[in-house]
Protein backbone atom coordinates (compact mmCIF):
# COMPACT_ATOMS: atom_id res chain seq x y z
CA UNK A 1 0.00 0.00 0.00
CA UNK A 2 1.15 3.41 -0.89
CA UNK A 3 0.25 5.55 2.31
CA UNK A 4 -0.52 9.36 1.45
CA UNK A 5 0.83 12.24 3.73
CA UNK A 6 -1.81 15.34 4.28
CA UNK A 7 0.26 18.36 4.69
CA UNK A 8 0.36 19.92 7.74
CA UNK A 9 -0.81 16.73 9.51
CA UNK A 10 2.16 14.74 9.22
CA UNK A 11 0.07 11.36 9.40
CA UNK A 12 -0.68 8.34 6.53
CA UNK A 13 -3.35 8.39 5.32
CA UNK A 14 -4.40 4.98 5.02
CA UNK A 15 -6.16 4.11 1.44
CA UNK A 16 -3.98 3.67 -1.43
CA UNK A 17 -3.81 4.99 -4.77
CA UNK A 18 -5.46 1.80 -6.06
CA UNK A 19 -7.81 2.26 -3.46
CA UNK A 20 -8.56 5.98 -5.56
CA UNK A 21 -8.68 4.35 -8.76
CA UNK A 22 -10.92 1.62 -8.17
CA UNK A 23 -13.75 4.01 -6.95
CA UNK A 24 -12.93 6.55 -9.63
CA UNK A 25 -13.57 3.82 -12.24
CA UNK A 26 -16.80 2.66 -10.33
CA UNK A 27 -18.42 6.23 -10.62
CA UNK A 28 -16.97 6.62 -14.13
CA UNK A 29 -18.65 3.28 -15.03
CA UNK A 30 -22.18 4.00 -12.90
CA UNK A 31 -22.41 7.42 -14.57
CA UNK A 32 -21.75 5.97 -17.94
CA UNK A 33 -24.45 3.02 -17.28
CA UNK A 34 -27.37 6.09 -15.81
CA UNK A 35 -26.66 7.71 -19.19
CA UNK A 36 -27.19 4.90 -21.78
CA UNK A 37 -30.27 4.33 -19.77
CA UNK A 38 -31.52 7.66 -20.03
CA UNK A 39 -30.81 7.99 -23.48
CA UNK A 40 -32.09 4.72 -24.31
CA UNK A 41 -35.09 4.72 -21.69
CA UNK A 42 -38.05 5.36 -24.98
CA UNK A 43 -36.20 2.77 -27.10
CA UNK A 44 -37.98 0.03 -26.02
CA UNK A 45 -41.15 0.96 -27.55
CA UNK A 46 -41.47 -1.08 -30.45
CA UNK A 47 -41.91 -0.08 -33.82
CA UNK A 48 -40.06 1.67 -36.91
CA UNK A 49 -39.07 4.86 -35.92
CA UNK A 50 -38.68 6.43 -39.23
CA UNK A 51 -41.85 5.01 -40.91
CA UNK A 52 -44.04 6.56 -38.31
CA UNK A 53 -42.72 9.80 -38.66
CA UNK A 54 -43.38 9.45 -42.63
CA UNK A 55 -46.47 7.96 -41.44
CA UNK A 56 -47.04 11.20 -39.44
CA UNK A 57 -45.76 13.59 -42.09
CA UNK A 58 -48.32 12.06 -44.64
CA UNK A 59 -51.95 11.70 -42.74
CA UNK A 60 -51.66 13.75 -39.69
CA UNK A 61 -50.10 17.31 -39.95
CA UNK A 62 -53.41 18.07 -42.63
CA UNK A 63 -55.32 18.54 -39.07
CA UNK A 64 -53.15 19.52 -36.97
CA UNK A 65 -49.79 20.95 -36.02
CA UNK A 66 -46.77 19.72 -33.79
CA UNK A 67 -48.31 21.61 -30.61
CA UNK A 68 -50.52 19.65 -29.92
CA UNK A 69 -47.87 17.17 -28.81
CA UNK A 70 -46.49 19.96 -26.67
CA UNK A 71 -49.26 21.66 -25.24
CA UNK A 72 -48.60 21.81 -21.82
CA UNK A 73 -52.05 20.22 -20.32
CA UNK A 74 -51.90 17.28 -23.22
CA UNK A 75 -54.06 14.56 -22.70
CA UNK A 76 -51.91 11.56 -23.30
CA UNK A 77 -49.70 10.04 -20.35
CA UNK A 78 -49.64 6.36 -21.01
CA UNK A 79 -48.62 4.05 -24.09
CA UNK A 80 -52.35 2.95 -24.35
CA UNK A 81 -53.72 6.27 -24.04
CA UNK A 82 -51.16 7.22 -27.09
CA UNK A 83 -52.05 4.31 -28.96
CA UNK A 84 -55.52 4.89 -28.67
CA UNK A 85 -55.54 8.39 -29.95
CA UNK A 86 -53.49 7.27 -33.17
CA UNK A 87 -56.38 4.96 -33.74
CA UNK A 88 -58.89 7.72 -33.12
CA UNK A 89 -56.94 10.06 -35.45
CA UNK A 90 -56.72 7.56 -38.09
CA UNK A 91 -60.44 7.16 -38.19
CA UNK A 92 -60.70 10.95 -38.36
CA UNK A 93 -58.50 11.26 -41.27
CA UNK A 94 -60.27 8.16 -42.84
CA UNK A 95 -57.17 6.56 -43.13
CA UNK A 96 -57.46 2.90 -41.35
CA UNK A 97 -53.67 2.45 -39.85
CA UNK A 98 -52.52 -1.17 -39.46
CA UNK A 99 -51.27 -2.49 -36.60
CA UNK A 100 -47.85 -1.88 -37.44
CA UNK A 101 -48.42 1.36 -38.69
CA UNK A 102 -50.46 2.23 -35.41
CA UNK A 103 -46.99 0.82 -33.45
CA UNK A 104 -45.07 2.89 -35.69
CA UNK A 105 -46.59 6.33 -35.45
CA UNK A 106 -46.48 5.75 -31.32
CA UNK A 107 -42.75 5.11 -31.40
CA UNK A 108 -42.20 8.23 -33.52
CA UNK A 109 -44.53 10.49 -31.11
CA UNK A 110 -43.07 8.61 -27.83
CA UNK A 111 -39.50 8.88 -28.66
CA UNK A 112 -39.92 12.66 -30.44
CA UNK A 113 -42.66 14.12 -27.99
CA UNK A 114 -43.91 12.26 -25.46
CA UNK A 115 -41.38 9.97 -23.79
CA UNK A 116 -43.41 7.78 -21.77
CA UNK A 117 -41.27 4.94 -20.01
């Protein structure tokens, strides 16, 4: 063990440099871990990412606008909820999503708008 002297104390301090690296590595490593969560947290929604927001793009923005996604007292706080308003939207726009396409168009709104866990 490599014993550390604090100045002006003339004493050992008794953890050694290993001792400092190991825990420096562990909170390196835990912070690294919170952040891949974080950023992948809405990724396990299923569906194609990129085909609901052409999905979106295509049927949707004719009524309305990317606010109402952001309004600040929106309706939607749960995966069914959203799910269930795509379907109601659909039948508003007289377009008749499939199931896929339903899955789709909630992974684009939960991963660009929503992100409901």
């Amino acid at each position: 063990m490599i014993g550390l002297t604090v100045r002006g104390q003339g004493r050992s301090v008794g953890r050694s440099i290993v001792d400092f690296g190991a825990e420096a590595m562990k909170r390196i490593l835990f912070a690294a871990l919170g952040a891949w969560l974080v950023a992948n947290a809405y990724a396990a929604v299923p569906g194609d990412e990129a085909h609901g927001q052409r999905l979106l793009q295509a049927n949707c923005t004719g009524c309305h606008d990317s606010s109402v996604y952001t309004r600040p007292n929106r309706m939607i706080h749960s995966l069914d909820e959203l799910k269930h308003q795509v379907e109601g939207c659909g039948h508003a726009a007289k377009k008749e999503f499939s199931s896929t396409e339903v899955q789709d168009l909630v992974k684009h709104l939960n991963d660009r708008y929503y992100h409901i866990q």
